[in-house]
PDB file of N, CA and C in Angstrom:
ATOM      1  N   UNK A   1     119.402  95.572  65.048  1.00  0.00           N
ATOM      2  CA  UNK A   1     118.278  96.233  65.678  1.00  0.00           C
ATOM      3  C   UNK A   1     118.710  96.722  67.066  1.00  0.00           C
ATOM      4  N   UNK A   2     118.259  97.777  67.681  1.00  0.00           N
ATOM      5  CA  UNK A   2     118.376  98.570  68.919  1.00  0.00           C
ATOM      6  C   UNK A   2     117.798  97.979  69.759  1.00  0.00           C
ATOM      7  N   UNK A   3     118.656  97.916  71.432  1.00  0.00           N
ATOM      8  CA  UNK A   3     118.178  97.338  72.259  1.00  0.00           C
ATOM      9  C   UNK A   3     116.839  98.400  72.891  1.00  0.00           C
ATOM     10  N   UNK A   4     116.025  98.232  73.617  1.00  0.00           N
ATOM     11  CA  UNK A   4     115.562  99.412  74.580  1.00  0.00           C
ATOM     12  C   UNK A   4     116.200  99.325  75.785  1.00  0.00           C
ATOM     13  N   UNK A   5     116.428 100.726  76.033  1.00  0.00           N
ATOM     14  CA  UNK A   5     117.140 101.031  77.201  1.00  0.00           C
ATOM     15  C   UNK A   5     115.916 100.676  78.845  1.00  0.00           C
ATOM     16  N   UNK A   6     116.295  99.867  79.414  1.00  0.00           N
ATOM     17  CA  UNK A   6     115.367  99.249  80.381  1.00  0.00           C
ATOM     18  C   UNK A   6     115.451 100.295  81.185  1.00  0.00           C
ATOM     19  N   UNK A   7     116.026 101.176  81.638  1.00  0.00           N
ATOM     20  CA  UNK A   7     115.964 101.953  82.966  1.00  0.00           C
ATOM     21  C   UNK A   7     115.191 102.912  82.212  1.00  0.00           C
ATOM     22  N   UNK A   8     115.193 103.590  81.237  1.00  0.00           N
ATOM     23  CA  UNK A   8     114.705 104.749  80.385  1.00  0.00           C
ATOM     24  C   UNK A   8     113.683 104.420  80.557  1.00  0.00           C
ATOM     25  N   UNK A   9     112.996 103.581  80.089  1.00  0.00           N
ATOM     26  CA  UNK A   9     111.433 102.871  79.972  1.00  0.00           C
ATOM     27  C   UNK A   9     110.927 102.878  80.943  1.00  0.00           C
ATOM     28  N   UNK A  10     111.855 102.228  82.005  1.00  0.00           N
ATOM     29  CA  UNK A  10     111.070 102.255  83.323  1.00  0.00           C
ATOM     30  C   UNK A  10     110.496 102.942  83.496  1.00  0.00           C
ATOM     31  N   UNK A  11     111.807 104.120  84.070  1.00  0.00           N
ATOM     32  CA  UNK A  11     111.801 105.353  84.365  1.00  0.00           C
ATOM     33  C   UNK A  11     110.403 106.444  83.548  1.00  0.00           C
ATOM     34  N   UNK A  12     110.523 106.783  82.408  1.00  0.00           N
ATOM     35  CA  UNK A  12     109.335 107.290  81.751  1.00  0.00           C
ATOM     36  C   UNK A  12     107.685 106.468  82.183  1.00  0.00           C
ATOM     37  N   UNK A  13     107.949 105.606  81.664  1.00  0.00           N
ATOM     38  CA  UNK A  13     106.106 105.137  82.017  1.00  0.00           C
ATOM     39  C   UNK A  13     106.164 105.320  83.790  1.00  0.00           C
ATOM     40  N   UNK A  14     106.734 104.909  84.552  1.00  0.00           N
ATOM     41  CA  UNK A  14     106.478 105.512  86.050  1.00  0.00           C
ATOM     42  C   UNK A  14     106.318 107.151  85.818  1.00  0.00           C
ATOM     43  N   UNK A  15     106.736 108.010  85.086  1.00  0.00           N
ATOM     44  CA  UNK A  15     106.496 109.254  85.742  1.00  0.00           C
ATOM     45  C   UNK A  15     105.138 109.690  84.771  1.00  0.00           C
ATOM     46  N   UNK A  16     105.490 108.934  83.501  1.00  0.00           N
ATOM     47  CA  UNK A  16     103.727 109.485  82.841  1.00  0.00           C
ATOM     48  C   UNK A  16     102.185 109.330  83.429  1.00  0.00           C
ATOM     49  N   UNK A  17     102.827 107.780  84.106  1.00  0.00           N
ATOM     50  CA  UNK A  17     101.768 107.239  85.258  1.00  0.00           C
ATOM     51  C   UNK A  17     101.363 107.870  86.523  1.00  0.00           C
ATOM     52  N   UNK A  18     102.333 108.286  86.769  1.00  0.00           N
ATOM     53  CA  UNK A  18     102.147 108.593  88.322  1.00  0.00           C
ATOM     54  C   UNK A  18     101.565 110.427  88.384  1.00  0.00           C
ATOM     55  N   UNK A  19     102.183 110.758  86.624  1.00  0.00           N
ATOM     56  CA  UNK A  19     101.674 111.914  86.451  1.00  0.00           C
ATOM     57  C   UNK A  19      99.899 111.556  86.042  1.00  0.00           C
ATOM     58  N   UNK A  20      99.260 110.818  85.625  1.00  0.00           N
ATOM     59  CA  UNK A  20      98.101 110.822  85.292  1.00  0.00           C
ATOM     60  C   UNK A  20      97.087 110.477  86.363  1.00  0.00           C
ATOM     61  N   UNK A  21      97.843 109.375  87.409  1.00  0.00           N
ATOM     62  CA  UNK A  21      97.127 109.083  88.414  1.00  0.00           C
ATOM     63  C   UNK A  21      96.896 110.581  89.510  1.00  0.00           C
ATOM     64  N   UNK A  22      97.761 111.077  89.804  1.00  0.00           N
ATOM     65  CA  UNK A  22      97.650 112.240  90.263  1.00  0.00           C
ATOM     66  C   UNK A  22      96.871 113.377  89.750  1.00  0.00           C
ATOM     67  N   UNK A  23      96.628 113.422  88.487  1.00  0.00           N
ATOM     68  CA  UNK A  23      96.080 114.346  87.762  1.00  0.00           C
ATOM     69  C   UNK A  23      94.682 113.754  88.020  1.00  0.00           C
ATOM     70  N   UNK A  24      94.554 112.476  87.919  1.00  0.00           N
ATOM     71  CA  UNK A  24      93.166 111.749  88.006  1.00  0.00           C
ATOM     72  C   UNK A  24      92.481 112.657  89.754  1.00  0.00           C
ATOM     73  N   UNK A  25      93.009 111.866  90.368  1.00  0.00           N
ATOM     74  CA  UNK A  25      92.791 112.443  91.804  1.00  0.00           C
ATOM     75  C   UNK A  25      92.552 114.049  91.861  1.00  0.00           C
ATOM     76  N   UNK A  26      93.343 115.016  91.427  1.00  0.00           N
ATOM     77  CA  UNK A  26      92.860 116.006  91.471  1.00  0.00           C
ATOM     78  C   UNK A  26      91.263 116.406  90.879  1.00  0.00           C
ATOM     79  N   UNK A  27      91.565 115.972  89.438  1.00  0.00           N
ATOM     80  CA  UNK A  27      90.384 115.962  88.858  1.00  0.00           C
ATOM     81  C   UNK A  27      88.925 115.764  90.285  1.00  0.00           C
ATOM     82  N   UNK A  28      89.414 114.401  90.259  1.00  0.00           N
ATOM     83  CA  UNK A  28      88.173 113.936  90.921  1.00  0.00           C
ATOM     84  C   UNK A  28      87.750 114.825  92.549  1.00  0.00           C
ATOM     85  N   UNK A  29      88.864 115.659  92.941  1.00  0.00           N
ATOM     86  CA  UNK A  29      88.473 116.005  93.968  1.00  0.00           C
ATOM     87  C   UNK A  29      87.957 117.335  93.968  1.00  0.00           C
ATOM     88  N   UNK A  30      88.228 118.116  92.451  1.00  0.00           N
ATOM     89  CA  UNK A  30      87.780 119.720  92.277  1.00  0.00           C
ATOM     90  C   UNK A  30      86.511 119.377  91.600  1.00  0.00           C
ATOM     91  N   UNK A  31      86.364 118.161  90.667  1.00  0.00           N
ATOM     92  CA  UNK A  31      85.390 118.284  90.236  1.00  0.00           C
ATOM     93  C   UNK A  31      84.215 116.958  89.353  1.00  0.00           C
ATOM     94  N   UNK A  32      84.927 116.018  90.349  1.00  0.00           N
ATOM     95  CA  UNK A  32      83.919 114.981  90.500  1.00  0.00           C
ATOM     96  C   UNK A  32      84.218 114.447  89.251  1.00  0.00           C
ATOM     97  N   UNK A  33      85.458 114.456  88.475  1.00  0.00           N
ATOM     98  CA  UNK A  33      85.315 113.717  86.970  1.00  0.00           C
ATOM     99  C   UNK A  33      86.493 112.698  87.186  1.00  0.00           C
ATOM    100  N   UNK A  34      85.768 111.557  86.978  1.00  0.00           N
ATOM    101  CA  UNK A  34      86.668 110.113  86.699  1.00  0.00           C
ATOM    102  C   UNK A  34      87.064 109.296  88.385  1.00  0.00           C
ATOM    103  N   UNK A  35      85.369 109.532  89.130  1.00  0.00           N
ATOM    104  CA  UNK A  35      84.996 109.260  90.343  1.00  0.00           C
ATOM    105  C   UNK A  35      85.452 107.833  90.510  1.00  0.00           C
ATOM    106  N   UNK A  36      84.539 106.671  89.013  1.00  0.00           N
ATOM    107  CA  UNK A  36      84.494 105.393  89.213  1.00  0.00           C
ATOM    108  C   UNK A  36      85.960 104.770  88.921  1.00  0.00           C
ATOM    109  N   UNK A  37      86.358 105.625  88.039  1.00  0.00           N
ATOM    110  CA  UNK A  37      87.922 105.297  87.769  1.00  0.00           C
ATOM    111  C   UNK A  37      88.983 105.228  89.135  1.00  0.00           C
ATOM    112  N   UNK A  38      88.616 106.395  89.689  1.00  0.00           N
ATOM    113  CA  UNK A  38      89.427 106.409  91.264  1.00  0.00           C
ATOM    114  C   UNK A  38      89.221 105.798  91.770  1.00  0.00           C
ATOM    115  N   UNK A  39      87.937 105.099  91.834  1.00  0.00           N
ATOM    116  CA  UNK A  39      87.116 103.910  92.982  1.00  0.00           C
ATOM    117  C   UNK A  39      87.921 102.566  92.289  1.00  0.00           C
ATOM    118  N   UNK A  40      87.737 102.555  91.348  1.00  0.00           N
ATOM    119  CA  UNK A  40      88.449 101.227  91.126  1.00  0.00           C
ATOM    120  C   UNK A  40      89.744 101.275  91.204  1.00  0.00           C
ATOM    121  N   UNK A  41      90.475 101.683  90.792  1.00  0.00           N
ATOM    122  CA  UNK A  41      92.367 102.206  91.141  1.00  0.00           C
ATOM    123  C   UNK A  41      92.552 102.375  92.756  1.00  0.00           C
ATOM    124  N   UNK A  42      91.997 102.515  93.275  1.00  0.00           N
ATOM    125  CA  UNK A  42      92.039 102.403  94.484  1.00  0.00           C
ATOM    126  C   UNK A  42      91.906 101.480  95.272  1.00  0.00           C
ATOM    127  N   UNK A  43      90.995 100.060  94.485  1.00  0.00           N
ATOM    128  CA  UNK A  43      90.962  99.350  95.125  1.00  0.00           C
ATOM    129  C   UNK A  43      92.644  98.460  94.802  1.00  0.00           C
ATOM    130  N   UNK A  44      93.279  98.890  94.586  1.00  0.00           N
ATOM    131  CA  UNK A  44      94.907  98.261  94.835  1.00  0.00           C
ATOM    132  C   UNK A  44      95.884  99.158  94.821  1.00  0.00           C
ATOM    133  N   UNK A  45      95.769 100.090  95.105  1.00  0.00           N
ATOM    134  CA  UNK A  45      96.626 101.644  95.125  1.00  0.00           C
ATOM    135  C   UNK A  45      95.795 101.663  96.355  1.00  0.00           C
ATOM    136  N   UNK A  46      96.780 101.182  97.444  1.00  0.00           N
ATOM    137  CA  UNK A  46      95.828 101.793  99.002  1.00  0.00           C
ATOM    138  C   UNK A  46      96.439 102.903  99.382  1.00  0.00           C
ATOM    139  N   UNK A  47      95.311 103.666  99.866  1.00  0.00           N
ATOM    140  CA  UNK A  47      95.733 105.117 100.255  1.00  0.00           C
ATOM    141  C   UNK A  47      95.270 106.407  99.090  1.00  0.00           C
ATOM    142  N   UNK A  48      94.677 105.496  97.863  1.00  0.00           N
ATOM    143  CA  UNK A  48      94.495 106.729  96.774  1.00  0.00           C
ATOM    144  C   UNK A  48      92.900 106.991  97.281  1.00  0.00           C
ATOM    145  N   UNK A  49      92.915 108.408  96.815  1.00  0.00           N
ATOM    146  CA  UNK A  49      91.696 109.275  97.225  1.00  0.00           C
ATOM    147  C   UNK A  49      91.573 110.179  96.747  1.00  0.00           C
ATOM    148  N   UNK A  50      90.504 110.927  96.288  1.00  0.00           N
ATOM    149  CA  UNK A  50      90.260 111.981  96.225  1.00  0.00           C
ATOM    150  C   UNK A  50      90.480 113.321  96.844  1.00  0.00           C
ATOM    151  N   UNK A  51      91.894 113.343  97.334  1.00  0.00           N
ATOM    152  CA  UNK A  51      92.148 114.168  97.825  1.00  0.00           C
ATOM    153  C   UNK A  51      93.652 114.562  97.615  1.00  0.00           C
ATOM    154  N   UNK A  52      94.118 115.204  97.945  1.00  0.00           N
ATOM    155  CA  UNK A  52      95.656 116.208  97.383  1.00  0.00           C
ATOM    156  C   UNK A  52      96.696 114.744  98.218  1.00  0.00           C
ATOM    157  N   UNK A  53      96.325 114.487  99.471  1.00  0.00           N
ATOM    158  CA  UNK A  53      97.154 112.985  99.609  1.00  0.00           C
ATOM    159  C   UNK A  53      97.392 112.405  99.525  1.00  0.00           C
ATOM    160  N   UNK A  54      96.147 112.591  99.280  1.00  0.00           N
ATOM    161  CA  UNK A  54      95.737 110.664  98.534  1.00  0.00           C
ATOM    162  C   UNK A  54      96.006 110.568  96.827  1.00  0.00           C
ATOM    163  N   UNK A  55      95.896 111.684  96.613  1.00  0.00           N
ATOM    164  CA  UNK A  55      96.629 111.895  94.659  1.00  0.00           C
ATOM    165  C   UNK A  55      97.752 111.685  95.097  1.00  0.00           C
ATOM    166  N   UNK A  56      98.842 112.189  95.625  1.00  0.00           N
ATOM    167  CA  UNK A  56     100.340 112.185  95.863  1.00  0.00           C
ATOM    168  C   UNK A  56     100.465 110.544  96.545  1.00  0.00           C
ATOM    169  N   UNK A  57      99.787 109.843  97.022  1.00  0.00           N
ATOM    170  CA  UNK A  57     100.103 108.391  97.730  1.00  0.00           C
ATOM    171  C   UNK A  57     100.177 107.387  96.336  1.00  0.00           C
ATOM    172  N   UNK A  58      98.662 107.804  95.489  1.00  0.00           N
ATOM    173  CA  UNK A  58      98.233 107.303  94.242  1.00  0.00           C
ATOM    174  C   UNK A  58      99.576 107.658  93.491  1.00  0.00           C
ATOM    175  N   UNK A  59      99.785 108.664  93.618  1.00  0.00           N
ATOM    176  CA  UNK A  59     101.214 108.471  92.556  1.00  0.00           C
ATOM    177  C   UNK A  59     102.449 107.984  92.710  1.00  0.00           C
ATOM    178  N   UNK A  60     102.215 108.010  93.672  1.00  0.00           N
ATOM    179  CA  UNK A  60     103.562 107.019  94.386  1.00  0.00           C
ATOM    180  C   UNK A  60     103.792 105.560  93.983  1.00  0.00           C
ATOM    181  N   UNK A  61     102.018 105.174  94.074  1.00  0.00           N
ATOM    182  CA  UNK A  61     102.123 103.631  93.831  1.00  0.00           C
ATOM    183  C   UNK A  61     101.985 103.636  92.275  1.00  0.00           C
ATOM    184  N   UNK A  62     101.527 104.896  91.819  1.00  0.00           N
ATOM    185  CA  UNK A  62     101.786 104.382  90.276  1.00  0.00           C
ATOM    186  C   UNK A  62     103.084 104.175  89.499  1.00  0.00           C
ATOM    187  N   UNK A  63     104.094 105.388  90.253  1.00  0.00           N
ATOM    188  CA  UNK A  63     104.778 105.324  89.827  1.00  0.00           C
ATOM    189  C   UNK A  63     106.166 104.011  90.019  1.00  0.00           C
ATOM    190  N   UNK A  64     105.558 103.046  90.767  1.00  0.00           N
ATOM    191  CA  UNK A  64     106.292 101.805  91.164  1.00  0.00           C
ATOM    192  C   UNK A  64     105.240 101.081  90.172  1.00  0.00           C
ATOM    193  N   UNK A  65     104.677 100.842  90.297  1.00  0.00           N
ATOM    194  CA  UNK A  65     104.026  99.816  89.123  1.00  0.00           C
ATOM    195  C   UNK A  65     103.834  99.937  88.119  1.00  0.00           C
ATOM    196  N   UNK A  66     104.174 101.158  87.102  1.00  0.00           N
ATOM    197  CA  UNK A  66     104.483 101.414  86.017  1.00  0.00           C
ATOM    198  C   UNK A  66     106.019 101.431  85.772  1.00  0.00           C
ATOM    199  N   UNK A  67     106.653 101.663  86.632  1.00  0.00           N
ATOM    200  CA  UNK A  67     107.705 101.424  86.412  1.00  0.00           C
ATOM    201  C   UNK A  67     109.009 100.534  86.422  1.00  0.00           C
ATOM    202  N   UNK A  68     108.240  99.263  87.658  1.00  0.00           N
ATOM    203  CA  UNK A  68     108.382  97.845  87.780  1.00  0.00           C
ATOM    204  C   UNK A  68     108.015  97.488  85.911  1.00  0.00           C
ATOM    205  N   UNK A  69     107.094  97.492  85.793  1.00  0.00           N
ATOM    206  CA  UNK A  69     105.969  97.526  84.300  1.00  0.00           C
ATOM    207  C   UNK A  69     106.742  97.770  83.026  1.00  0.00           C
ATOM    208  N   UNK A  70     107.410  98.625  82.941  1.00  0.00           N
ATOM    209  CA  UNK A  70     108.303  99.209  82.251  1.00  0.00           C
ATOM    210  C   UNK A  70     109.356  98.500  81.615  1.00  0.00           C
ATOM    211  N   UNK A  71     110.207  98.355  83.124  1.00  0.00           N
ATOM    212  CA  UNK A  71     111.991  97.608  82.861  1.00  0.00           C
ATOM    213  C   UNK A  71     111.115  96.017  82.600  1.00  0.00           C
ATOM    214  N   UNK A  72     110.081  95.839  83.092  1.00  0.00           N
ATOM    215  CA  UNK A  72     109.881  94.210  82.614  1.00  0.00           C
ATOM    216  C   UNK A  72     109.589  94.024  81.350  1.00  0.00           C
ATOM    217  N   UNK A  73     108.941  94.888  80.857  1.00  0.00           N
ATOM    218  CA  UNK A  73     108.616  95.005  79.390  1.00  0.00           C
ATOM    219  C   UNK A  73     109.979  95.386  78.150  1.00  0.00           C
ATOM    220  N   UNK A  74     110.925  96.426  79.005  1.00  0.00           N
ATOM    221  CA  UNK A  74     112.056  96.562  78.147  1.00  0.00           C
ATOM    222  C   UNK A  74     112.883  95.393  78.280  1.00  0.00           C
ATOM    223  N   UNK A  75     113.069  94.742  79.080  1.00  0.00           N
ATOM    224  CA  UNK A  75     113.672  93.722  79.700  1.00  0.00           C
ATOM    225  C   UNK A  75     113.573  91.848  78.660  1.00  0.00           C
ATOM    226  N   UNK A  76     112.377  91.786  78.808  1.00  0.00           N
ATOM    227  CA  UNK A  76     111.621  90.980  77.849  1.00  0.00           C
ATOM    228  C   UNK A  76     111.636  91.189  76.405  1.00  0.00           C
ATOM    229  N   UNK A  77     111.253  92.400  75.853  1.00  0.00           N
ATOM    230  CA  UNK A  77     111.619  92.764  74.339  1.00  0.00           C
ATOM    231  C   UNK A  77     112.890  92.531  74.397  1.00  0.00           C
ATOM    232  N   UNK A  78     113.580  92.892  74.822  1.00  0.00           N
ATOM    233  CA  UNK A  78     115.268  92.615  74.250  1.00  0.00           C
ATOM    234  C   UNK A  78     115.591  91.238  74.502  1.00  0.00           C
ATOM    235  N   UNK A  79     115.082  90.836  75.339  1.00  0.00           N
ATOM    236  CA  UNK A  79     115.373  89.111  75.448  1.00  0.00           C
ATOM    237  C   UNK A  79     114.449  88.137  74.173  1.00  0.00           C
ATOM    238  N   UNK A  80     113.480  88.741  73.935  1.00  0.00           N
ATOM    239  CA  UNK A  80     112.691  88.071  72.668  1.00  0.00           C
ATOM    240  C   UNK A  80     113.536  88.621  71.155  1.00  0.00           C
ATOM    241  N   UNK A  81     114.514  89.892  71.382  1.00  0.00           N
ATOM    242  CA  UNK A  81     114.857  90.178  69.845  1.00  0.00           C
ATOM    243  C   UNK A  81     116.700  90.006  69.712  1.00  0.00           C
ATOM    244  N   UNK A  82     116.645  89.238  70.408  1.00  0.00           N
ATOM    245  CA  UNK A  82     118.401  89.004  70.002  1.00  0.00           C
ATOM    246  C   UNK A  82     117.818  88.071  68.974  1.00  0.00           C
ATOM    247  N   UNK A  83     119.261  88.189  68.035  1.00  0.00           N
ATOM    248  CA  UNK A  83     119.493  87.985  66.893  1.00  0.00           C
ATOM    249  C   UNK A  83     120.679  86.838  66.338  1.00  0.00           C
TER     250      UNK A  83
END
């Protein structure tokens, strides 16, 4: 069986993340959709906001905690499937 590549993983879920959190923020700042979602993501993503900065800060931190998130998860599967 194939290992997963831990940096790959990382790497991807940080940028899908950090791409959605950002996308979130925009959303919410042209047009008020996925307000309560930002309110809560924010309360541990400091600095995220509804605003073009505060999307780019939000993605910053997403993209470290999805991607911390990631290599721990590829990291762990391969340590649970040796053989």
């Amino acid at each position: 069986m194939n290992k997963l590549n831990v940096r790959a993983l990382g790497l991807a879920l940080g940028i899908v993340w950090s791409m959605c959190i950002f996308l979130l923020g925009i959303f919410a700042m042209s047009w008020g959709w996925g307000m309560k979602w930002l309110e809560s993501i924010s309360s541990f993503y400091i600095g995220y906001k509804a605003t073009f900065l505060g999307s780019i800060i939000g993605a910053i931190w997403a993209f470290f905690d999805a991607g911390i998130g990631g290599v721990l998860i590829a990291w762990l599967y391969n340590k649970l499937n040796k053989q």
